[in-house]
C-alpha atoms as a PDB file:
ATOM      1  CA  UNK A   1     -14.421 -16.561  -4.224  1.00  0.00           C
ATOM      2  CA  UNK A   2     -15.594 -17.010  -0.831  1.00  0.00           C
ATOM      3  CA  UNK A   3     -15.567 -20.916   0.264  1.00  0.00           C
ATOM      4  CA  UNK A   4     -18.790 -23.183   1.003  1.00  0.00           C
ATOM      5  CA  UNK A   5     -18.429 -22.895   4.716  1.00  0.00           C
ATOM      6  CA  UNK A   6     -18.270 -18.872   4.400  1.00  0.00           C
ATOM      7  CA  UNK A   7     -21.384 -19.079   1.722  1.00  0.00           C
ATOM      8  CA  UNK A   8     -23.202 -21.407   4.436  1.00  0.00           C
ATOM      9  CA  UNK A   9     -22.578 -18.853   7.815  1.00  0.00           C
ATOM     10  CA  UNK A  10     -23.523 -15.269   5.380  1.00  0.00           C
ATOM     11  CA  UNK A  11     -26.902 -17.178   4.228  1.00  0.00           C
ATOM     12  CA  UNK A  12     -27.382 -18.171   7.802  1.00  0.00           C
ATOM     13  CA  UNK A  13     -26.700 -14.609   8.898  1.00  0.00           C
ATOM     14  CA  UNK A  14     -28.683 -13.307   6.743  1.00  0.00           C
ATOM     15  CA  UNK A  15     -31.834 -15.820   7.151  1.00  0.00           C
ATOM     16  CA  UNK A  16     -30.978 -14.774  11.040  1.00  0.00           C
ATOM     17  CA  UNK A  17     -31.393 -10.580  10.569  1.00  0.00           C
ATOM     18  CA  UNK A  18     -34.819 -11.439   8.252  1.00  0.00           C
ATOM     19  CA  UNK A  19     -36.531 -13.689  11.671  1.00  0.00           C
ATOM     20  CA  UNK A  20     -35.543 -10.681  14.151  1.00  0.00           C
ATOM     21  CA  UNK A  21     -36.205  -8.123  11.885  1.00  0.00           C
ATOM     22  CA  UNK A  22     -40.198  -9.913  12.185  1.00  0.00           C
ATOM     23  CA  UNK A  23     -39.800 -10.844  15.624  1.00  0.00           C
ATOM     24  CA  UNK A  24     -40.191 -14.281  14.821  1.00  0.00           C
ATOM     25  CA  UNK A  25     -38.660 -17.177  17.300  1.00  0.00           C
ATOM     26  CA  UNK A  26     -36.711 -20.006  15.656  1.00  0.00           C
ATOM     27  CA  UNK A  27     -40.268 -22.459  17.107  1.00  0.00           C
ATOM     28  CA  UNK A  28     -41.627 -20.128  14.540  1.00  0.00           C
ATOM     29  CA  UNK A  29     -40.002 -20.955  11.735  1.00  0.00           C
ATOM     30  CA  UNK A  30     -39.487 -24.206  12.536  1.00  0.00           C
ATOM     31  CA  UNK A  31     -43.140 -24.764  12.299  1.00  0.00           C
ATOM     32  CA  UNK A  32     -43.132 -22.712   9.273  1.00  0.00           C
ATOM     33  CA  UNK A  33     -40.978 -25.274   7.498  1.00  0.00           C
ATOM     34  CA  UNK A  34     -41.753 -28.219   9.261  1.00  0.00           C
ATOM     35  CA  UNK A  35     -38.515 -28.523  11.223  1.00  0.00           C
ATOM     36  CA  UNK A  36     -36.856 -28.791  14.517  1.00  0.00           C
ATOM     37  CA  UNK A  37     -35.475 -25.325  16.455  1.00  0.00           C
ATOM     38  CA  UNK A  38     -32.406 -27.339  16.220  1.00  0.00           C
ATOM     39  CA  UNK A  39     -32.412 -27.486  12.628  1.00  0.00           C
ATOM     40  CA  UNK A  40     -33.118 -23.709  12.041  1.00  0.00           C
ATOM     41  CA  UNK A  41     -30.201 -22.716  14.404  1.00  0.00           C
ATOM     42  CA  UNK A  42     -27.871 -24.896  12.262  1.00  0.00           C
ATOM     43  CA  UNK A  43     -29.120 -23.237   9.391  1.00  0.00           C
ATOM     44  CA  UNK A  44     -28.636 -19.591  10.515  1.00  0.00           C
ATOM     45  CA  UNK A  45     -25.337 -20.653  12.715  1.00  0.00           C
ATOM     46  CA  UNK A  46     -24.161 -21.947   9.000  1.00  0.00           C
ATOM     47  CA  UNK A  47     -23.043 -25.693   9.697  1.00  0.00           C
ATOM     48  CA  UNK A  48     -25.878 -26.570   6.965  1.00  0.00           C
ATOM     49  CA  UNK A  49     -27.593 -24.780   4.082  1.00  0.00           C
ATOM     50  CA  UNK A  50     -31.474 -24.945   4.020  1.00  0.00           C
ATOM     51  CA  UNK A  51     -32.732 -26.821   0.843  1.00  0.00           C
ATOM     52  CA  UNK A  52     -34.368 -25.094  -2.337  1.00  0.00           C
ATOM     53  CA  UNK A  53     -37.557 -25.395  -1.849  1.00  0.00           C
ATOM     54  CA  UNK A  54     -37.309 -24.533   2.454  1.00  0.00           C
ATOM     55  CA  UNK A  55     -35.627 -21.226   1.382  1.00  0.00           C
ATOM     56  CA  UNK A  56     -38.010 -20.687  -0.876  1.00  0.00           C
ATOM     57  CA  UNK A  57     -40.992 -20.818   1.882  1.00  0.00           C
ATOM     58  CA  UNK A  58     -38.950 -18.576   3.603  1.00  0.00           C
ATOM     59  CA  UNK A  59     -38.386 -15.873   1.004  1.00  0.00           C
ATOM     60  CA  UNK A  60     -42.153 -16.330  -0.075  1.00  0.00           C
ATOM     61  CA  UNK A  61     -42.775 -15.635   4.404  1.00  0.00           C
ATOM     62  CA  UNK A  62     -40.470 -12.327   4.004  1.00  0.00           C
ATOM     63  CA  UNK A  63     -41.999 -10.772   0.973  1.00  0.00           C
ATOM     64  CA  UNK A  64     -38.262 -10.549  -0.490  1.00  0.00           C
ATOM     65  CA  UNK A  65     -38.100  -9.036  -3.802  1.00  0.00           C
ATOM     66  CA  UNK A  66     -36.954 -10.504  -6.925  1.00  0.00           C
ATOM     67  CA  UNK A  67     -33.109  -9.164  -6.627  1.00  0.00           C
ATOM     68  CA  UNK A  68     -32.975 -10.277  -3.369  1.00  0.00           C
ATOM     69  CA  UNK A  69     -34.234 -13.941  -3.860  1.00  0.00           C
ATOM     70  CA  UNK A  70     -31.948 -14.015  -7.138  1.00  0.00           C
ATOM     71  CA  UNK A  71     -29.087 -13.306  -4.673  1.00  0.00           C
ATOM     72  CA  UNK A  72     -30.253 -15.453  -2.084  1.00  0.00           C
ATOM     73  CA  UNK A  73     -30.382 -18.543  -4.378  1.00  0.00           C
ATOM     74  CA  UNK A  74     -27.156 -18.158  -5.714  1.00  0.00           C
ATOM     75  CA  UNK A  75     -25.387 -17.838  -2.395  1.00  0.00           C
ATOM     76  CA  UNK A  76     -27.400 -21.051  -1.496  1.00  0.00           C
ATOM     77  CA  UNK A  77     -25.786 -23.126  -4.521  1.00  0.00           C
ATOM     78  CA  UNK A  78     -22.220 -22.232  -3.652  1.00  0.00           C
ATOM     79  CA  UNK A  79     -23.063 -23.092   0.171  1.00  0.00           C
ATOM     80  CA  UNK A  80     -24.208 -26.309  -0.691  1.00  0.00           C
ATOM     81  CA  UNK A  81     -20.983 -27.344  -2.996  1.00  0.00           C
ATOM     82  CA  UNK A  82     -18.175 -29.209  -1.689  1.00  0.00           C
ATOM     83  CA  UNK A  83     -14.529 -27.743  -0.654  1.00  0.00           C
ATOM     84  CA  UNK A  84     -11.537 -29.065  -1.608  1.00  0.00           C
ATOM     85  CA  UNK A  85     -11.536 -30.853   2.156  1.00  0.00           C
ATOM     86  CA  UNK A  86     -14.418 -32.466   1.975  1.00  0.00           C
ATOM     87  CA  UNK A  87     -12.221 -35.036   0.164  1.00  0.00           C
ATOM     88  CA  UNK A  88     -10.279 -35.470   2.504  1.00  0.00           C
ATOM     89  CA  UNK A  89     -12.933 -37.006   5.031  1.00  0.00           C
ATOM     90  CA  UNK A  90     -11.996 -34.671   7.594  1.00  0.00           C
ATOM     91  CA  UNK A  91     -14.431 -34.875  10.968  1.00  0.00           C
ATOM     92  CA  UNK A  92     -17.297 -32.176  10.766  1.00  0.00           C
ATOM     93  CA  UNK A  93     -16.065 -29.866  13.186  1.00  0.00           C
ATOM     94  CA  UNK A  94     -12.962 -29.466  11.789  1.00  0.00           C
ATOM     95  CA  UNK A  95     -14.612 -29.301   7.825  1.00  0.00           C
ATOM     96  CA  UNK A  96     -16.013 -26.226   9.624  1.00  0.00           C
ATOM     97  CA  UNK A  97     -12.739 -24.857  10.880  1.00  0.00           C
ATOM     98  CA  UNK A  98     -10.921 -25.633   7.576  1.00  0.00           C
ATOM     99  CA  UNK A  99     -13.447 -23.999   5.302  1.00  0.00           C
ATOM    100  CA  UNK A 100     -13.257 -20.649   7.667  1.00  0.00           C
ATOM    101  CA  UNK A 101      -9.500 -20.683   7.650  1.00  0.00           C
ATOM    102  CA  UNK A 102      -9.430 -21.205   3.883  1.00  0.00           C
ATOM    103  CA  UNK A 103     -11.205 -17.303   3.560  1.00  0.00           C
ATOM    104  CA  UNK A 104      -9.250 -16.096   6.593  1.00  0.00           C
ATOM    105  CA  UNK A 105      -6.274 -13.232   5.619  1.00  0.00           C
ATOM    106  CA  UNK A 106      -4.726 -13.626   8.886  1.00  0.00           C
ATOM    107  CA  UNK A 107      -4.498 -16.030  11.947  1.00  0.00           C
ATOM    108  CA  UNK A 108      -3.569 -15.789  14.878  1.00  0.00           C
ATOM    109  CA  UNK A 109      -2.669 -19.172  17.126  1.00  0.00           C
ATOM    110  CA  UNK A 110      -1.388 -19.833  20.748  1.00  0.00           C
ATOM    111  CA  UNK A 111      -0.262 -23.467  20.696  1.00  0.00           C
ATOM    112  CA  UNK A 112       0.541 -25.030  24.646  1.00  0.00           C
ATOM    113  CA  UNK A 113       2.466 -28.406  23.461  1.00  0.00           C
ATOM    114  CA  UNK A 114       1.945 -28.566  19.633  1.00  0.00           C
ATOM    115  CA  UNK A 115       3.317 -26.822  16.877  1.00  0.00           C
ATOM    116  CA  UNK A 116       0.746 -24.890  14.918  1.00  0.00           C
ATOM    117  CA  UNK A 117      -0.461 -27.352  12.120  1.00  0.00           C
ATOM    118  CA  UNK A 118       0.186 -24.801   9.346  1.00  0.00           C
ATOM    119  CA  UNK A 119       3.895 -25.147  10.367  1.00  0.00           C
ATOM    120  CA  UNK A 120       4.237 -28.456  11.080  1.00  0.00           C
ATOM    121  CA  UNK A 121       6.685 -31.029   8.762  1.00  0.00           C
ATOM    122  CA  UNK A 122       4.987 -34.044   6.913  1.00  0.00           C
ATOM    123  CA  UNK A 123       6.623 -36.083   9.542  1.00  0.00           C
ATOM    124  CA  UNK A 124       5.643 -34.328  12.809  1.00  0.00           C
ATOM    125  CA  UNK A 125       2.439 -34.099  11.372  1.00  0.00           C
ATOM    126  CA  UNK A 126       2.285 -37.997  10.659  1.00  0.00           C
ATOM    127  CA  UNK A 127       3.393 -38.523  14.666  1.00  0.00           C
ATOM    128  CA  UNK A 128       0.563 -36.173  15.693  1.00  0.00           C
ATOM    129  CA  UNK A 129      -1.985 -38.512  13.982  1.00  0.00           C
ATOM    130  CA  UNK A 130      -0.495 -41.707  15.218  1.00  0.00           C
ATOM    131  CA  UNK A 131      -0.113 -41.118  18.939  1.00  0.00           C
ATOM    132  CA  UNK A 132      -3.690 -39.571  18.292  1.00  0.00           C
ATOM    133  CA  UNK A 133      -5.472 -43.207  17.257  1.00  0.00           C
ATOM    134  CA  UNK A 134      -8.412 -42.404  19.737  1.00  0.00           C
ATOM    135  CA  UNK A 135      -9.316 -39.367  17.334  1.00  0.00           C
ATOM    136  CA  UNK A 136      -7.602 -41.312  13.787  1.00  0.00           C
ATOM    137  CA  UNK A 137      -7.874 -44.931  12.713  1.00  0.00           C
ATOM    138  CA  UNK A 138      -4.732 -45.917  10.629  1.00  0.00           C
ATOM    139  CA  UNK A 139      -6.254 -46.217   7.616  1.00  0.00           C
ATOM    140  CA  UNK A 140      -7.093 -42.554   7.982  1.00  0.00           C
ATOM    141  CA  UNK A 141      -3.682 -41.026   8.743  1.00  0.00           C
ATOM    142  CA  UNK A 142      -2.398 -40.087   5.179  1.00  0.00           C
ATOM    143  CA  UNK A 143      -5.917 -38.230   4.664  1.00  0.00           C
ATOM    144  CA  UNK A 144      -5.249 -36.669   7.670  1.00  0.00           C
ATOM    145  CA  UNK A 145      -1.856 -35.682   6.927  1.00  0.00           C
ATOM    146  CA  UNK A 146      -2.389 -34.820   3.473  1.00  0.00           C
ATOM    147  CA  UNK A 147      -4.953 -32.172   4.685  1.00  0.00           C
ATOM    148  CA  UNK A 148      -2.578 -30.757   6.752  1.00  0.00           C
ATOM    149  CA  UNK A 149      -0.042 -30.086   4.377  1.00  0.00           C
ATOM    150  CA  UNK A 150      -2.770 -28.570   1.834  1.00  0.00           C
ATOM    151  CA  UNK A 151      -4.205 -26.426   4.137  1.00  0.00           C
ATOM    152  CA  UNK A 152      -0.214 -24.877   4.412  1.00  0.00           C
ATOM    153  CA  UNK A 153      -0.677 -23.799   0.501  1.00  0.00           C
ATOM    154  CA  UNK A 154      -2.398 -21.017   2.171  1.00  0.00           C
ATOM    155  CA  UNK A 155       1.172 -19.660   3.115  1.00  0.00           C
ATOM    156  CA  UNK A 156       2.742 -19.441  -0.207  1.00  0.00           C
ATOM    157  CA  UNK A 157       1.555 -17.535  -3.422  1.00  0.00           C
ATOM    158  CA  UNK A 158       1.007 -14.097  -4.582  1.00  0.00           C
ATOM    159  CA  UNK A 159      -1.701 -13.068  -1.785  1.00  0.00           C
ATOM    160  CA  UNK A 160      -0.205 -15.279   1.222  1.00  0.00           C
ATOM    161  CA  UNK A 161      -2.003 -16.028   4.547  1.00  0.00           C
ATOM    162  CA  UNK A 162      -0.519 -14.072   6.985  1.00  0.00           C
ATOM    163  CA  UNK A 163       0.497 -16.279  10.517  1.00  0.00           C
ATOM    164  CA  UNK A 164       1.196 -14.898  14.058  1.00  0.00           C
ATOM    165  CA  UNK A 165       2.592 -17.993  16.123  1.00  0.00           C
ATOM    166  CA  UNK A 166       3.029 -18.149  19.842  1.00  0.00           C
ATOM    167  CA  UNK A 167       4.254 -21.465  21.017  1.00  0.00           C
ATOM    168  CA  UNK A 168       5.004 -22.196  24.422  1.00  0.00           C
ATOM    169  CA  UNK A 169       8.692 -23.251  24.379  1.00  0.00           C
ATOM    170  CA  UNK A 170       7.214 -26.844  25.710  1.00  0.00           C
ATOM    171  CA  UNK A 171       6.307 -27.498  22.259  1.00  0.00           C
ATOM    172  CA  UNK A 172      10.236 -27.387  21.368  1.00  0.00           C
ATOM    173  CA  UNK A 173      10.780 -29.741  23.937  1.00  0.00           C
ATOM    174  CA  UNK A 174       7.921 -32.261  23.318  1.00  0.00           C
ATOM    175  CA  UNK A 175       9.683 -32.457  19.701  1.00  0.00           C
ATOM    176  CA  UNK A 176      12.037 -34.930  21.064  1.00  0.00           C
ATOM    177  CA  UNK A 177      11.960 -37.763  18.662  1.00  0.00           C
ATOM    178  CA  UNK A 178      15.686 -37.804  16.288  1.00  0.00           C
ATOM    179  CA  UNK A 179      13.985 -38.258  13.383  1.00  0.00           C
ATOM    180  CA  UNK A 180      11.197 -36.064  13.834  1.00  0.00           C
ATOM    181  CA  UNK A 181      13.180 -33.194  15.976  1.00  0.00           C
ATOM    182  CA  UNK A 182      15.605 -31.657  13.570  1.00  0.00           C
ATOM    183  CA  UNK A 183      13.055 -31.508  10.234  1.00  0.00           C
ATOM    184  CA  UNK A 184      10.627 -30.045  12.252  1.00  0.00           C
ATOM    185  CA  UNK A 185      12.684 -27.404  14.148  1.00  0.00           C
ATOM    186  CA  UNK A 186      14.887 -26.101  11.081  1.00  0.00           C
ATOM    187  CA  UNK A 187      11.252 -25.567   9.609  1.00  0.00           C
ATOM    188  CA  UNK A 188      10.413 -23.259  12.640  1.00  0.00           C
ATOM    189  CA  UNK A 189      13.667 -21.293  11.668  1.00  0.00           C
ATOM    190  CA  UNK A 190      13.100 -21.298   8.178  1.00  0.00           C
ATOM    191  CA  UNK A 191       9.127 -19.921   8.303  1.00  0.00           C
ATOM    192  CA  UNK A 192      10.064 -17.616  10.492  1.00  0.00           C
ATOM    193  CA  UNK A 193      12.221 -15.474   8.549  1.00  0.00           C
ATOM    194  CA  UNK A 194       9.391 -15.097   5.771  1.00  0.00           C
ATOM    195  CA  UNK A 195       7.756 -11.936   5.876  1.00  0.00           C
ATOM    196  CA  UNK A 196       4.230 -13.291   6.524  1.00  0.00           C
ATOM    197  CA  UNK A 197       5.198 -15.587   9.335  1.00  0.00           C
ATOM    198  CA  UNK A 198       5.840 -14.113  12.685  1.00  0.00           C
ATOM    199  CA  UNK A 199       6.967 -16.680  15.363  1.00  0.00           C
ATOM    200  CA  UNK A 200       7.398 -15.872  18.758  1.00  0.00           C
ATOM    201  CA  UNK A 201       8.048 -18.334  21.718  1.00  0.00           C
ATOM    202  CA  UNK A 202       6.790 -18.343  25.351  1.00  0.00           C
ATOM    203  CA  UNK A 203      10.009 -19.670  27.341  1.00  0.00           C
ATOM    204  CA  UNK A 204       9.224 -21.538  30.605  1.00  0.00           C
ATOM    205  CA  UNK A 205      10.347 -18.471  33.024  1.00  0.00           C
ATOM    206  CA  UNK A 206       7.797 -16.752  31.816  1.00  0.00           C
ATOM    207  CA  UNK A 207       6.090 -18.573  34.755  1.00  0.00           C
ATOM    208  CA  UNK A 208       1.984 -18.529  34.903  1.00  0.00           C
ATOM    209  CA  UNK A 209       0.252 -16.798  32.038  1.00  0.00           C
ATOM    210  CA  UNK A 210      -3.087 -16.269  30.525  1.00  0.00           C
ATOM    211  CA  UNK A 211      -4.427 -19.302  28.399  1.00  0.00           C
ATOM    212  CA  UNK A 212      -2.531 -22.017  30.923  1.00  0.00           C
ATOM    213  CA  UNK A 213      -5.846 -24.016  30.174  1.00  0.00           C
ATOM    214  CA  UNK A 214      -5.502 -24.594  26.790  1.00  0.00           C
ATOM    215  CA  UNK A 215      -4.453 -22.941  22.951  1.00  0.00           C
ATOM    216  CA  UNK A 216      -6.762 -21.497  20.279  1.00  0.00           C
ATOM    217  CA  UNK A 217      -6.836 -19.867  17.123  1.00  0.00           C
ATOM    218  CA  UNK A 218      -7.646 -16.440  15.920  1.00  0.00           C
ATOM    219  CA  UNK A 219      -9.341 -16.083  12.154  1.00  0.00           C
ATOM    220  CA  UNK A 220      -8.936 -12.748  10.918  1.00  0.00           C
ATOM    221  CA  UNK A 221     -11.179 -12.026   7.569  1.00  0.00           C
ATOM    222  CA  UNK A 222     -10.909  -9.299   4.858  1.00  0.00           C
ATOM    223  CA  UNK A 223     -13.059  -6.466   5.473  1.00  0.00           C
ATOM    224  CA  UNK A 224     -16.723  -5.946   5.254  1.00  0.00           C
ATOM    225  CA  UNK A 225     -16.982  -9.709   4.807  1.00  0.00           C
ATOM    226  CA  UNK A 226     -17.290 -11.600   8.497  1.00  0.00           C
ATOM    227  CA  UNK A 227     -16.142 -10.462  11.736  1.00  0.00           C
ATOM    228  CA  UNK A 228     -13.540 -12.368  13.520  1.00  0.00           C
ATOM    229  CA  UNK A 229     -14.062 -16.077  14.544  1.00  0.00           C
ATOM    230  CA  UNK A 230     -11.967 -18.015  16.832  1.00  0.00           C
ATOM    231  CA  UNK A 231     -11.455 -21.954  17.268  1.00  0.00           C
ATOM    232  CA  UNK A 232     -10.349 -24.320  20.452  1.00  0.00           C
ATOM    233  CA  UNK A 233      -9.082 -27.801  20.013  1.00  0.00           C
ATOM    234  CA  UNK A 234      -9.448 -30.938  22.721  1.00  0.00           C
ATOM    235  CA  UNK A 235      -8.581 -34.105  23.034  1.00  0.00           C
ATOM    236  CA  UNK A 236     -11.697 -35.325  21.339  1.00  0.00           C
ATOM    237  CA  UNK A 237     -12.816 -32.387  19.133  1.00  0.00           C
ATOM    238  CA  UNK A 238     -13.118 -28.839  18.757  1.00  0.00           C
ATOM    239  CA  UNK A 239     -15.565 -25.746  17.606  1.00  0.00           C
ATOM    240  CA  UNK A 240     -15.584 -22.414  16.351  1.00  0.00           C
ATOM    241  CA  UNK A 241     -16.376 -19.774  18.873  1.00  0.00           C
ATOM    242  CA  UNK A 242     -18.682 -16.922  17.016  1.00  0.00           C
ATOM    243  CA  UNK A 243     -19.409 -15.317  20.293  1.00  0.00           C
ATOM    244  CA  UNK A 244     -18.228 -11.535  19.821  1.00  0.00           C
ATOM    245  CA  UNK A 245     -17.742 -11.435  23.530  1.00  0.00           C
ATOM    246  CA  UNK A 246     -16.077 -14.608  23.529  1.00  0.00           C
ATOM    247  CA  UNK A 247     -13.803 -14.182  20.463  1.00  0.00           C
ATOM    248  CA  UNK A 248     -12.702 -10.193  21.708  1.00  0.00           C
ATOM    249  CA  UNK A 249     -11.754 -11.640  24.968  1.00  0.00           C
ATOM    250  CA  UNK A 250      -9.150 -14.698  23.422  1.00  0.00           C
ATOM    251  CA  UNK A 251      -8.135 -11.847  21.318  1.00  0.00           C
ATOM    252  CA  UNK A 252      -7.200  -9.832  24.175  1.00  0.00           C
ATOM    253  CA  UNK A 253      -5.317 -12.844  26.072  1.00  0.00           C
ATOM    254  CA  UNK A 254      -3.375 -13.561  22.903  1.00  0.00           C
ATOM    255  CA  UNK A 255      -1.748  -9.775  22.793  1.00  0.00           C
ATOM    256  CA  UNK A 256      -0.849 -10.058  26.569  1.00  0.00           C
ATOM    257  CA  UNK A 257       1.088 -13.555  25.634  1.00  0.00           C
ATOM    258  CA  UNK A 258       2.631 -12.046  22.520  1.00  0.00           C
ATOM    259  CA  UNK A 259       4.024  -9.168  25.114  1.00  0.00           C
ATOM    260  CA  UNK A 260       5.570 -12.115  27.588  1.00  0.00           C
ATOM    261  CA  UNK A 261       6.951 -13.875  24.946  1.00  0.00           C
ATOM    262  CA  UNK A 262      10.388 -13.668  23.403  1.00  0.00           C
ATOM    263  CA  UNK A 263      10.366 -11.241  20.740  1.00  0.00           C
ATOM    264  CA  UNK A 264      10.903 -13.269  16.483  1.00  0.00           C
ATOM    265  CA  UNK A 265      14.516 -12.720  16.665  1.00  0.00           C
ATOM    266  CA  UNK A 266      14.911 -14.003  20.557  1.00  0.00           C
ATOM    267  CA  UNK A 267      12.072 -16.872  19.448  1.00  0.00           C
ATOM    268  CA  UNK A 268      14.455 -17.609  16.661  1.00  0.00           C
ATOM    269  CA  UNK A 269      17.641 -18.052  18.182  1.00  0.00           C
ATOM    270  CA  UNK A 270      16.097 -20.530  20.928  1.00  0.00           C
ATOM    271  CA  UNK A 271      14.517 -22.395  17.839  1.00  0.00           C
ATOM    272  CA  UNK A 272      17.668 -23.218  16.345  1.00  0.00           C
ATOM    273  CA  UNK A 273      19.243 -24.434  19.696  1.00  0.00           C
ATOM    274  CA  UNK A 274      16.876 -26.949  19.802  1.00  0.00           C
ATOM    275  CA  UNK A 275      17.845 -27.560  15.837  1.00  0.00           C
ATOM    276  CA  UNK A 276      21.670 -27.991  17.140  1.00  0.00           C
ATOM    277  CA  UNK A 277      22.076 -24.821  14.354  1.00  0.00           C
END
């Protein structure tokens, strides 16, 4: 069953193609409801889910049939229940990212000085969040962490998230700590020989490349359900990118670093030098 955060962005989608489809502007229905624009763009962009009786003024404006208002309704209870992160107190933006990767069949990530976060060991993961105290108190880190390692139940199971990895090789070398370094590295091996991980590295001489400026992540989703989304990560946040343009384009720059990269079995072996295997 499609998560919260998916049921939130195909209501908004939908509550989007009924205002063009009138050639209504968003001031429009925000004076219809009583709103802000700003609130009707969250509500069709699908970070919230319009109440009962608001989506019920605008089912009444489109002249929507029975069936479809039955439908409707029920896609706005799911959208409005809670996901298994929300216990997790995770910041907003990243609820948002969480909830999309939990429906996602395949992503796709560049990483620059990290290891992806689905691969990453309890420990490495518990450094990240540490050295990160601008963006988690302590009292939040075992949250934090134990989010992390939930979200990598996705790779395990009968229908297993599939994972295409580049890391730039200065993520092996940024994994420097003893008792972080060898944990975390012999997991790189060991992922990578399952047959839904693919791993590949992007060594040093590989010299300038295309996403120098920062990593991102590719959400793949089955099909006929929601077109590819993407997500970028700061130092003080992050946020989905929708953008079709936008998302085609990272797309593009990640299959031009998987061709400079070492190919899995190259990616391996210089994995499990830094492992001392």
């Amino acid at each position: 069953m499609p998560s919260p955060t998916m049921r939130r962005k195909t209501l908004g989608a939908e509550l989007r193609r009924l205002r063009n489809a009138e050639a209504l502007s968003a001031d429009q229905i925000a004076d219809l409801l009583g709103c802000s624009q700003a609130k009707v763009r969250h509500m069709e962009n699908g970070r919230t889910a319009p109440s009962k009786a608001e989506l019920k003024v605008l089912m009444d404006h489109y002249g929507l049939p029975d069936e479809r208002r039955s439908i409707l309704e029920e896609t706005r209870e799911e959208a409005r229940k809670r996901g298994w992160w929300s216990t997790y107190r995770l910041p907003s933006w990243f609820q948002d990212y969480v909830g999309m990767e939990s429906d996602a069949v395949r992503v796709r990530t560049f990483e620059l000085e990290m290891v992806p976060g689905l691969l990453q060991t309890e420990a490495y993961a518990r450094a990240i969040n540490v050295v990160g105290s601008h963006m988690t108190e302590p009292e939040e880190v075992d949250r934090k962490v134990g989010a992390r390692l939930r979200r990598q139940e996705r790779l395990h199971g009968s229908e297993p998230l599939e994972l295409h990895a580049v890391i730039s090789e200065a993520a092996l070398h940024r994994c420097a700590e003893p008792d972080i370094a060898v944990d975390q590295v012999t997991r790189l091996v060991d992922a990578s020989k399952k047959p839904n991980i693919r791993i590949q590295i992007l060594p040093f001489r590989a010299g300038l490349h295309e996403s120098v400026s920062g990593s991102f992540t590719l959400l793949d989703f089955p099909p006929d359900t929601w077109p590819p989304s993407a997500y970028q990560e700061y130092a003080v946040g992050g946020h989905l990118v929708d953008d079709t343009g936008a998302v085609t384009a990272l797309s593009t720059v990640f299959d031009r670093l998987c061709k400079r990269a070492l190919s899995e079995k190259q990616s391996r072996d210089l994995i499990a030098q830094h492992a001392g295997q």
